[in-house]
Protein backbone atom coordinates (compact mmCIF):
# COMPACT_ATOMS: atom_id res chain seq x y z
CA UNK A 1 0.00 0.00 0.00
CA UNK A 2 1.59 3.51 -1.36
CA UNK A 3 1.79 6.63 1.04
CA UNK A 4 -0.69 7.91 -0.62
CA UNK A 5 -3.29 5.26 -0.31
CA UNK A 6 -2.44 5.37 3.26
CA UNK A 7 -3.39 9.48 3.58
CA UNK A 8 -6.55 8.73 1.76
CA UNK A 9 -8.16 6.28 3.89
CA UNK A 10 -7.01 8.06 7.06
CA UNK A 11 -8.84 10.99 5.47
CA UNK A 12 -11.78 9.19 4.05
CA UNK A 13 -12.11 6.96 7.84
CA UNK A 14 -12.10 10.58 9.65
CA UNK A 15 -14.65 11.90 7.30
CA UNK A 16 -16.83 8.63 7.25
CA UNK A 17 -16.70 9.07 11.09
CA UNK A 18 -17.40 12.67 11.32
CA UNK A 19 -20.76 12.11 8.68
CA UNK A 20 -22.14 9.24 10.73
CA UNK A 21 -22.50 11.59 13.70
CA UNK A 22 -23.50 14.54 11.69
CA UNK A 23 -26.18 12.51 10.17
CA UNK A 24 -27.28 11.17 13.59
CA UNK A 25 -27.30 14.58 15.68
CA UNK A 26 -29.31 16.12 12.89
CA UNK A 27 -31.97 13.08 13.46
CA UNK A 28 -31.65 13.26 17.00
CA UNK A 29 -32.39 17.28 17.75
CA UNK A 30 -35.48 16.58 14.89
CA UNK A 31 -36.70 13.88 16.53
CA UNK A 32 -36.01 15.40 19.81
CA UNK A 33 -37.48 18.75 19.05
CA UNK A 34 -40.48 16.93 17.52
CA UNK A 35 -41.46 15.23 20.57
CA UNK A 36 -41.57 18.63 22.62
CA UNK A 37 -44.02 19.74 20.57
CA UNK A 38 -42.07 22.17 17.75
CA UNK A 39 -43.37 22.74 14.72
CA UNK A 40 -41.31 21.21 11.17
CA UNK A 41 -40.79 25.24 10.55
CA UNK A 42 -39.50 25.98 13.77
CA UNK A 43 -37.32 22.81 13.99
CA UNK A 44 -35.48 23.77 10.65
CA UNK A 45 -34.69 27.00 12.26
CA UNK A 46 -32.27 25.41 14.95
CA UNK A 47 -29.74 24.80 11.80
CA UNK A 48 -29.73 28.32 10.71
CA UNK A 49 -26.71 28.92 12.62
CA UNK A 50 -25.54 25.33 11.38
CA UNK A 51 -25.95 26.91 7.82
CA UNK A 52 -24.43 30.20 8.49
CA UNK A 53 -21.43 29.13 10.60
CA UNK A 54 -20.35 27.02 7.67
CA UNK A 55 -20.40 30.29 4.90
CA UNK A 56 -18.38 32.05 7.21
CA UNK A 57 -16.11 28.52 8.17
CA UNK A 58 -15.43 28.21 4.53
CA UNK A 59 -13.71 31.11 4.28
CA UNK A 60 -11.37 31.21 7.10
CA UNK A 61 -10.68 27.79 7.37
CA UNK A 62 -9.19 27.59 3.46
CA UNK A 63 -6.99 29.63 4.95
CA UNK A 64 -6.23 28.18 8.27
CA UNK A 65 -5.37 24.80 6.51
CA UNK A 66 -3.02 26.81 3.59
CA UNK A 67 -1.40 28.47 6.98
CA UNK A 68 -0.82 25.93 9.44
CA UNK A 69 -2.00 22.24 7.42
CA UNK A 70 -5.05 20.50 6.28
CA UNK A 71 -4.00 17.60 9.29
CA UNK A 72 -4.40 20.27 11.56
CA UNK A 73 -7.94 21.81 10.56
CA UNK A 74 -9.01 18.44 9.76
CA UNK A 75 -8.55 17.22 13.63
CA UNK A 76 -9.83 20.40 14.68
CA UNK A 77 -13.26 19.45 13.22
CA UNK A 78 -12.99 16.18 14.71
CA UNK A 79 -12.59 18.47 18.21
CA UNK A 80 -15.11 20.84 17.92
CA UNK A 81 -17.91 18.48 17.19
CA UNK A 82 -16.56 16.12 20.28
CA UNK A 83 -17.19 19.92 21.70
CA UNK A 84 -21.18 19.80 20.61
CA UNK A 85 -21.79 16.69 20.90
CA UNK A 86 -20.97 17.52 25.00
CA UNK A 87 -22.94 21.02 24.80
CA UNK A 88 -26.34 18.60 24.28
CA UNK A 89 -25.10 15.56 27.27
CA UNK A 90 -26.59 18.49 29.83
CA UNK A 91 -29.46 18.32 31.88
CA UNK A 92 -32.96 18.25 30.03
CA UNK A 93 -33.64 21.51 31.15
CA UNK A 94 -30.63 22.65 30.18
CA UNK A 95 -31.19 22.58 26.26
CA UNK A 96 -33.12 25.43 25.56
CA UNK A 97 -33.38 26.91 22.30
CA UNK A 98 -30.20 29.05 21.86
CA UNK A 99 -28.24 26.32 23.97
CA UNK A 100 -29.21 24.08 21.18
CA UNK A 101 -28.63 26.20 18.34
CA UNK A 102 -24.96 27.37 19.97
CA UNK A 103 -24.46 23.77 19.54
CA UNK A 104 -25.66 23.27 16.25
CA UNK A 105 -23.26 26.62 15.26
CA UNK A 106 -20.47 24.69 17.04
CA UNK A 107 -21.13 21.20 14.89
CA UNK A 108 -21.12 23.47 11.42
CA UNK A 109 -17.73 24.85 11.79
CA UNK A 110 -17.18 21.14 12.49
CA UNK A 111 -18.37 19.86 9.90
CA UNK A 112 -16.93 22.28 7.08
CA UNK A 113 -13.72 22.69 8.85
CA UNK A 114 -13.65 18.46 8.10
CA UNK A 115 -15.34 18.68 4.53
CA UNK A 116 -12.66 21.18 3.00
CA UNK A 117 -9.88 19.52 4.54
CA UNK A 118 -10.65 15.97 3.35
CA UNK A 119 -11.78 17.33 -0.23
CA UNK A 120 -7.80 19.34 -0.18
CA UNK A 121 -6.10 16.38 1.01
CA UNK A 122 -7.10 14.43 -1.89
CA UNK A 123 -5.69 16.99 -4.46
CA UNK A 124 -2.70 16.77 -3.07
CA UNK A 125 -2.51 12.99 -3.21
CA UNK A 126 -2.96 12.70 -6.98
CA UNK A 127 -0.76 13.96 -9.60
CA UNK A 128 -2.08 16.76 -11.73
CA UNK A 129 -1.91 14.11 -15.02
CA UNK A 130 -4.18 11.42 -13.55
CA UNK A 131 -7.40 13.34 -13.63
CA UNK A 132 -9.52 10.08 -14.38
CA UNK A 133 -8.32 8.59 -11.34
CA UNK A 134 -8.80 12.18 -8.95
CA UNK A 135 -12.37 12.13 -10.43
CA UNK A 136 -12.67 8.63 -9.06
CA UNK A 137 -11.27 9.07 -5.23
CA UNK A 138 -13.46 12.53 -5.33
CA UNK A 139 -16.46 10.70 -6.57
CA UNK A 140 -15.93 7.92 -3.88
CA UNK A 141 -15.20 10.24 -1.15
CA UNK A 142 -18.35 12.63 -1.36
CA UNK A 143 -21.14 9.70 -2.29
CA UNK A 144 -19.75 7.44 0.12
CA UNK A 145 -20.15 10.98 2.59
CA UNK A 146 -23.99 11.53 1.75
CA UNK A 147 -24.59 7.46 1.87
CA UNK A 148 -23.14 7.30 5.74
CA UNK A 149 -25.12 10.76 6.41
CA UNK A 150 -28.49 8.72 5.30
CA UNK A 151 -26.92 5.96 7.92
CA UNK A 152 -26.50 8.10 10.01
CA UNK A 153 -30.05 9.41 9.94
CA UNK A 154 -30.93 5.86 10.86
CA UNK A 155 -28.24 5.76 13.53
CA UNK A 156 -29.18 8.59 15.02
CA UNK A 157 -33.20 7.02 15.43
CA UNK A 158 -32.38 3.64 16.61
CA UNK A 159 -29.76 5.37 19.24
CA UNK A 160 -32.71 7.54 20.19
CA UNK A 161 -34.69 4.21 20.70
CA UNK A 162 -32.05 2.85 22.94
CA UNK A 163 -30.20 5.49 24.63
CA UNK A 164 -32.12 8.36 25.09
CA UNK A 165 -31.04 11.70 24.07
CA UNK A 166 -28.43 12.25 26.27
CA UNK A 167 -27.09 8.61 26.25
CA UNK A 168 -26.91 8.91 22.99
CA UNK A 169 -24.50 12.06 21.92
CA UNK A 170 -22.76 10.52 25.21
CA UNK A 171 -21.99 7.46 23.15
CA UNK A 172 -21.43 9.17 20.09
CA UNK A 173 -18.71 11.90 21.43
CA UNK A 174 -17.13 9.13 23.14
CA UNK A 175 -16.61 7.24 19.45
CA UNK A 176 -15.62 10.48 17.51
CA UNK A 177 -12.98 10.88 20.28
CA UNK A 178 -11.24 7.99 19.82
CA UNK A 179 -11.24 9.03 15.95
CA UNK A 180 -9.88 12.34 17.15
CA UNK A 181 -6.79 10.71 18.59
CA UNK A 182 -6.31 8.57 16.50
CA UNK A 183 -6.38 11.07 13.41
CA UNK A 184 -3.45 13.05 15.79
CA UNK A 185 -0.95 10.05 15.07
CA UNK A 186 -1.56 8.62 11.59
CA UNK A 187 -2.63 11.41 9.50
CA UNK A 188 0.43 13.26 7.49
CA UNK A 189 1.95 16.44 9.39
CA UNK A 190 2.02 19.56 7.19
CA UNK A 191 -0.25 18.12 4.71
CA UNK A 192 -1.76 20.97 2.20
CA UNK A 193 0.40 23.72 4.00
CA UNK A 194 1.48 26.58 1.80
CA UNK A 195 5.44 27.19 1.21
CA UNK A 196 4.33 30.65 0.70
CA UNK A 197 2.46 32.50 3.64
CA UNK A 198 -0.87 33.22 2.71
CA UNK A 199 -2.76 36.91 3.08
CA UNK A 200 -5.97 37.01 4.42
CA UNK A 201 -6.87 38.44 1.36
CA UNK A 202 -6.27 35.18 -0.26
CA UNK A 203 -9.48 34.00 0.56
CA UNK A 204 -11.00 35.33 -1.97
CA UNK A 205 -10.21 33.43 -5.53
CA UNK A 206 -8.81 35.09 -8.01
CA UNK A 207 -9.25 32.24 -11.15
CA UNK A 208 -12.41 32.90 -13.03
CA UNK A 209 -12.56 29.46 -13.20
CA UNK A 210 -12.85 29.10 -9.69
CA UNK A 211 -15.41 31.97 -9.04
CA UNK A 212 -17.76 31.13 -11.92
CA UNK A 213 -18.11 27.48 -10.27
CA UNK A 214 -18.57 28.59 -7.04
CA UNK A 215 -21.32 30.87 -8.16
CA UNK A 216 -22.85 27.82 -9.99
CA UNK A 217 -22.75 25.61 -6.64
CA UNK A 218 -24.11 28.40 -4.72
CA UNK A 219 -27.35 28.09 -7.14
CA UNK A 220 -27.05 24.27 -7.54
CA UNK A 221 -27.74 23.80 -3.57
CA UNK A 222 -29.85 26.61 -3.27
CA UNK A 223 -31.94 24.57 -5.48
CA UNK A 224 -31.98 21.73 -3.69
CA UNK A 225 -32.46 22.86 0.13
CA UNK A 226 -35.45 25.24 -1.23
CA UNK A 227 -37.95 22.36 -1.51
CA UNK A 228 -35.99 19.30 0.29
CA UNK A 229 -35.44 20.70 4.20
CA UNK A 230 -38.44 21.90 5.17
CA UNK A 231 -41.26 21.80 2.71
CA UNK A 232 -40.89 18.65 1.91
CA UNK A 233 -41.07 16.66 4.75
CA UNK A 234 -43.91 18.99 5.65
CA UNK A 235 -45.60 18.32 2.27
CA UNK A 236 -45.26 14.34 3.25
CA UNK A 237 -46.09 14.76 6.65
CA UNK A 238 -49.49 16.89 5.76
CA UNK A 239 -50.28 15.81 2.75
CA UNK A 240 -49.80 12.26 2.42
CA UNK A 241 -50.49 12.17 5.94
CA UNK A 242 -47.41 9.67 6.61
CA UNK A 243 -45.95 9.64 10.00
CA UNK A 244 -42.55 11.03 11.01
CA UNK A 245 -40.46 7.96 11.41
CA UNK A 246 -41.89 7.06 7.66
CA UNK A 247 -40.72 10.53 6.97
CA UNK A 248 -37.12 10.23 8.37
CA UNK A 249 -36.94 7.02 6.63
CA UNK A 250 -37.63 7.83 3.46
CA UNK A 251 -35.41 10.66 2.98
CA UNK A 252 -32.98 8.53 4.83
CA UNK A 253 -33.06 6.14 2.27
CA UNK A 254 -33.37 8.95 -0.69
CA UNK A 255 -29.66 10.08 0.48
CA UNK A 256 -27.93 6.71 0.73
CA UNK A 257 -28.99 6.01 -2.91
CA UNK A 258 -28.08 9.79 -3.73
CA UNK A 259 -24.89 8.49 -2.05
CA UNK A 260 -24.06 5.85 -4.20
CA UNK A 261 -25.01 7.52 -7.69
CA UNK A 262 -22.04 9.64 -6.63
CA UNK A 263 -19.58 7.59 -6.08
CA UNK A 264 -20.30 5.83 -9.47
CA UNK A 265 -21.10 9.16 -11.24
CA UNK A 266 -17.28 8.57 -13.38
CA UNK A 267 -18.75 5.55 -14.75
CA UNK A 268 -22.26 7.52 -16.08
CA UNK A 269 -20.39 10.74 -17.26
CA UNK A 270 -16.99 9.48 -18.49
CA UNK A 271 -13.42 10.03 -17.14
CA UNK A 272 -14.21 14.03 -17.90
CA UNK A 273 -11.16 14.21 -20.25
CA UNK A 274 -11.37 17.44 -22.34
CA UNK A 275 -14.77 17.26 -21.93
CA UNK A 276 -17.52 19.82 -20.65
CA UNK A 277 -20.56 18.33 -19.39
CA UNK A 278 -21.80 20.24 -16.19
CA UNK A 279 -23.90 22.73 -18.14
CA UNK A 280 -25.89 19.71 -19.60
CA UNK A 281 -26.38 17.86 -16.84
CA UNK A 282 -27.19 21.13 -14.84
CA UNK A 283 -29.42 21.95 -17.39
CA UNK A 284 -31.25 17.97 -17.82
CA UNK A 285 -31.66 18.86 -13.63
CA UNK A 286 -33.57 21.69 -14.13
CA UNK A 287 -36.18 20.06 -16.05
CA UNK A 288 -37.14 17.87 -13.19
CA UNK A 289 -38.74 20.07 -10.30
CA UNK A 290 -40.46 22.49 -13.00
CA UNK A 291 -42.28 18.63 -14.37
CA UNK A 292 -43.23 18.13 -10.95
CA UNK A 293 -44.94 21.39 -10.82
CA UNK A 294 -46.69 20.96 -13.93
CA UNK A 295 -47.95 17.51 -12.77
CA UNK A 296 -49.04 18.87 -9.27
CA UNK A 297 -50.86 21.86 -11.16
CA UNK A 298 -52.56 19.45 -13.65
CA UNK A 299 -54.18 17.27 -11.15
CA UNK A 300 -51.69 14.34 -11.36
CA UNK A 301 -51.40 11.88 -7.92
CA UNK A 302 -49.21 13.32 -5.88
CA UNK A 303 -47.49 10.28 -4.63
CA UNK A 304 -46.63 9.11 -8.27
CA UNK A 305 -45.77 12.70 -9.28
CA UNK A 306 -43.59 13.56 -6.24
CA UNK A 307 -41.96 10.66 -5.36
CA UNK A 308 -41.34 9.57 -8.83
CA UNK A 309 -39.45 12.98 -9.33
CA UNK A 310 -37.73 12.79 -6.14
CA UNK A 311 -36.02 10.09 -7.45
CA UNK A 312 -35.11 11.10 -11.14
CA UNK A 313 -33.67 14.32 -8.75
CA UNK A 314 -31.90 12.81 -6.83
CA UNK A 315 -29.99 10.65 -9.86
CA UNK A 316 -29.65 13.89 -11.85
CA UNK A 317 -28.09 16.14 -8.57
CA UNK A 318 -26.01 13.36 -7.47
CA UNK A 319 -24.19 13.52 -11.05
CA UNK A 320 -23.99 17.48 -10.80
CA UNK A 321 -22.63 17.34 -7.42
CA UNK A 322 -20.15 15.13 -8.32
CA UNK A 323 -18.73 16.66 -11.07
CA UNK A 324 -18.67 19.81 -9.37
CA UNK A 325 -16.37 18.25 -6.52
CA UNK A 326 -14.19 17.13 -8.89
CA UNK A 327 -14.07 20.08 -11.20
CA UNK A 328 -13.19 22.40 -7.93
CA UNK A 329 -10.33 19.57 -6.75
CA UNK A 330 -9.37 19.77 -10.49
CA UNK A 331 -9.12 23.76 -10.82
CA UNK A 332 -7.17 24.30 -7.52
CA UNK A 333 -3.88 25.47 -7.59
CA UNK A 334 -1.78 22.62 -5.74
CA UNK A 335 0.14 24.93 -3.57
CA UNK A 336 -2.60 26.39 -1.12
CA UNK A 337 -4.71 24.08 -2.25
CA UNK A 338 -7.59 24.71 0.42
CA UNK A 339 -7.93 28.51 -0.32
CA UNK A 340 -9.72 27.80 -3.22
CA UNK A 341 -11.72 24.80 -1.76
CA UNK A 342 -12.57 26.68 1.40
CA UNK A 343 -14.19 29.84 -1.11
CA UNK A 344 -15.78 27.14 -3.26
CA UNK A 345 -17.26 25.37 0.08
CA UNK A 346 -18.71 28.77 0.92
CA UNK A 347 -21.05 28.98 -2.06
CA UNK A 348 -21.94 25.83 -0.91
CA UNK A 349 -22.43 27.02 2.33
CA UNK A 350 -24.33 30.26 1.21
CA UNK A 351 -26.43 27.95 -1.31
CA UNK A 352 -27.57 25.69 1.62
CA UNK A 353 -28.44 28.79 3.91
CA UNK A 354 -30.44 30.37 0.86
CA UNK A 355 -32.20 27.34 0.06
CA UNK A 356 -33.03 27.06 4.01
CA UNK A 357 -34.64 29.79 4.14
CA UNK A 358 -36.66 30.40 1.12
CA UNK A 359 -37.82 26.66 1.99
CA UNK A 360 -39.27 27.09 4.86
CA UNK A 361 -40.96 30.80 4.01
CA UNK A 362 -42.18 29.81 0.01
CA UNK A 363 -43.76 26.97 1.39
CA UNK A 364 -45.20 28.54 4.30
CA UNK A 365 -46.80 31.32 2.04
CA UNK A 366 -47.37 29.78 -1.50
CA UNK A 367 -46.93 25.96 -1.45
CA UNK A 368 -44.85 23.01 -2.70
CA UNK A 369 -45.30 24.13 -6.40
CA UNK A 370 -43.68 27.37 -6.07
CA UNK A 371 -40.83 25.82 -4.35
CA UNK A 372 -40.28 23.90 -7.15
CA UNK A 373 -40.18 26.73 -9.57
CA UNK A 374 -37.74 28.56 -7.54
CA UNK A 375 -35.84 25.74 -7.70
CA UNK A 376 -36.15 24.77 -11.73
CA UNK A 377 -34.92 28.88 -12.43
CA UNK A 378 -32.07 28.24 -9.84
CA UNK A 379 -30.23 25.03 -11.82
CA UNK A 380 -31.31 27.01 -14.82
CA UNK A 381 -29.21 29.34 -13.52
CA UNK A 382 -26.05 27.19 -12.11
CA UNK A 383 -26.62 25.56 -16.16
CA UNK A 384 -25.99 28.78 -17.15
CA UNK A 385 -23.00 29.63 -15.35
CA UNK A 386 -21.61 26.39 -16.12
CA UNK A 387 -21.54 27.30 -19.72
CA UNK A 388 -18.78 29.67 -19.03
CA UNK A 389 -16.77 27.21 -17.32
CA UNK A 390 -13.39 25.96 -18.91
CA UNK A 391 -12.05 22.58 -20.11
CA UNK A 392 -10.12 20.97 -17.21
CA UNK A 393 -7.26 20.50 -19.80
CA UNK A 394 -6.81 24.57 -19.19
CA UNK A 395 -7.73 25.04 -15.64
CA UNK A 396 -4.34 26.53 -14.54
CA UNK A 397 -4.09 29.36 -16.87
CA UNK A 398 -7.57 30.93 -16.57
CA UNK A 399 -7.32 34.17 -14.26
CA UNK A 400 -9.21 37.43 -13.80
């Protein structure tokens, strides 16, 4: 087994860890939450701070891991959402609102800190002329990520069952520790640090390439998160009148197949050599919420319409996620590698936040079918963008 092997499972077993408990907490305060009586609306409010922490974590922690290494911001993740995981192990009465959403801010610095380091690491373990194979270890990397998030959703219910709320971040702080120190010993020292000092003024990209993708991720998860976090568990809760473990379980099971379509997204798409393909994927995705729209309008079942376009969805995004990973791994510059990860990350941060929001108040005022039309124009939009993208062949030599 090569060095480099080595590095990437450490970094894939720390992120695999880190997404099992992310998964679970976010199941656990739901459930939680739900059973004192909160409202879906009010419940997706506690991760507003999640959302926002991680815009702002983006940015400054591309530059913490070019300053000081990506082994270093990687284990502080690790850390920090040991940290959280112990804000919630207090009393009942004790987790109040802001208690719980200080936590929740505390577990998204975590869990971006973690993201951009293990999404750096990789670029630095492949050499630039094996593209086909850093396409691969991306692809792997983030689908096997969202498939252990939907295990974790499970995780998370079943350690509800068992341990209770507090028994069970107890138990799952006391496993992510272990990870921690264990990460402290095998993973490489100086890994993604910068031979040149980086200004803070770094953090901002300064390759078009770069900045047009970001702006296209920014609008590819805003699309998502406007009709998947709150409306449309509501919509299944209300309308189809299923329960909230049915719920949980569905969309638990809707993100470990989005999961896998990732990690096998190089096989559907091609090895991405000199080729361009995110503006037509981006733009076959936008097709899909405005047909559920038009079905919902027309009088079509709901179930067939809705679920049946949940799935071609989540196919579609999974593909356009993954090729945006690996198109931002691709464009990077090697040395300071996590600058331009840590911007790009923020879209996605800012995207997620946006989508949050709008979620939670279009539904609220207009319904499940204007979600989805905000959400068709918004791919339309990250299809557009993508257009202006470059071929990866020239991704070092495009600059504004």
């Amino acid at each position: 087994m090569t060095a480099a092997i080595r590095q990437y499972l450490v970094i894939t077993g720390n992120y695999w860890a880190f997404t099992l408990t992310d998964g679970a907490l976010r199941m656990l305060v739901v459930l939680h939450f739900h059973q004192l009586g909160y409202s879906p609306l009010e419940i997706a409010l506690l991760f507003i701070f999640y959302e926002f922490f991680g815009v702002v974590t983006n940015l400054v922690g591309g530059y913490l891991g070019a300053r000081i290494g990506l082994n270093r911001t990687m284990n502080l993740g690790l850390f920090l959402q040991v940290l959280a995981l112990g804000m919630l192990a207090v009393p009942a009465a004790m987790l109040t609102v802001p208690w719980v959403m200080a936590a929740q801010a505390l577990s998204g610095i975590a869990k971006d800190l973690n993201k951009m380091s293990a999404k750096s690491g990789i670029k630095l373990l492949v050499p630039d002329e094996q593209q086909g194979k850093l396409y691969k270890w991306v692809a792997i990397l983030t689908g096997s990520k969202n498939t252990l998030k939907g295990v974790g959703f499970f995780l998370g219910g079943v350690l509800l069952m068992a341990a209770g709320f507090k028994g069970a971040v107890i138990i799952m702080g006391a496993g992510l520790l272990l990870v921690w120190l264990a990460s402290l010993f095998l993973l490489k020292q100086e890994l993604g640090k910068s031979k040149a000092k980086p200004k803070f003024t770094d953090i901002l990209s300064k390759s078009r390439a770069i900045n047009v993708l970001s702006a296209a991720r920014l609008f590819l998860f805003g699309a998502r998160d406007v009709w998947f976090v709150v409306a449309l568990p509501v919509y299944l809760h209300t309308v189809f009148g299923w329960d909230f473990w049915k719920v949980g379980g569905f969309m638990a099971t809707w993100i470990i197949g989005y999961g896998f379509i990732q990690t096998i997204a190089p096989r559907i798409t091609g090895n991405m050599d000199g080729k361009q393909p995110a503006m037509l994927w981006a733009a076959a995705l936008a097709l899909i919420p405005a047909a559920i729209a038009i079905g919902l309008m027309a009088g079509w079942s709901p179930q067939v319409v809705v679920i049946g376009g949940l799935l071609l969805f989540g196919v579609l995004f999974a593909i356009n996620s993954s090729l945006h990973s690996y198109l931002i791994v691709s464009y990077a510059r090697g040395d300071g590698v996590s600058l331009d990860v840590g911007f790009y990350y923020m879209s996605n941060a800012a995207g997620r936040l946006l989508g949050t929001i709008l979620s939670g108040w279009i539904y609220q005022a207009y319904g499940l079918e204007a979600c989805l039309w905000i959400s068709a124009s918004l791919v339309a939009m990250a299809a557009a963008l993508a257009s202006g993208l470059p071929e990866t062949q020239t991704r070092q030599t495009e600059q504004i």
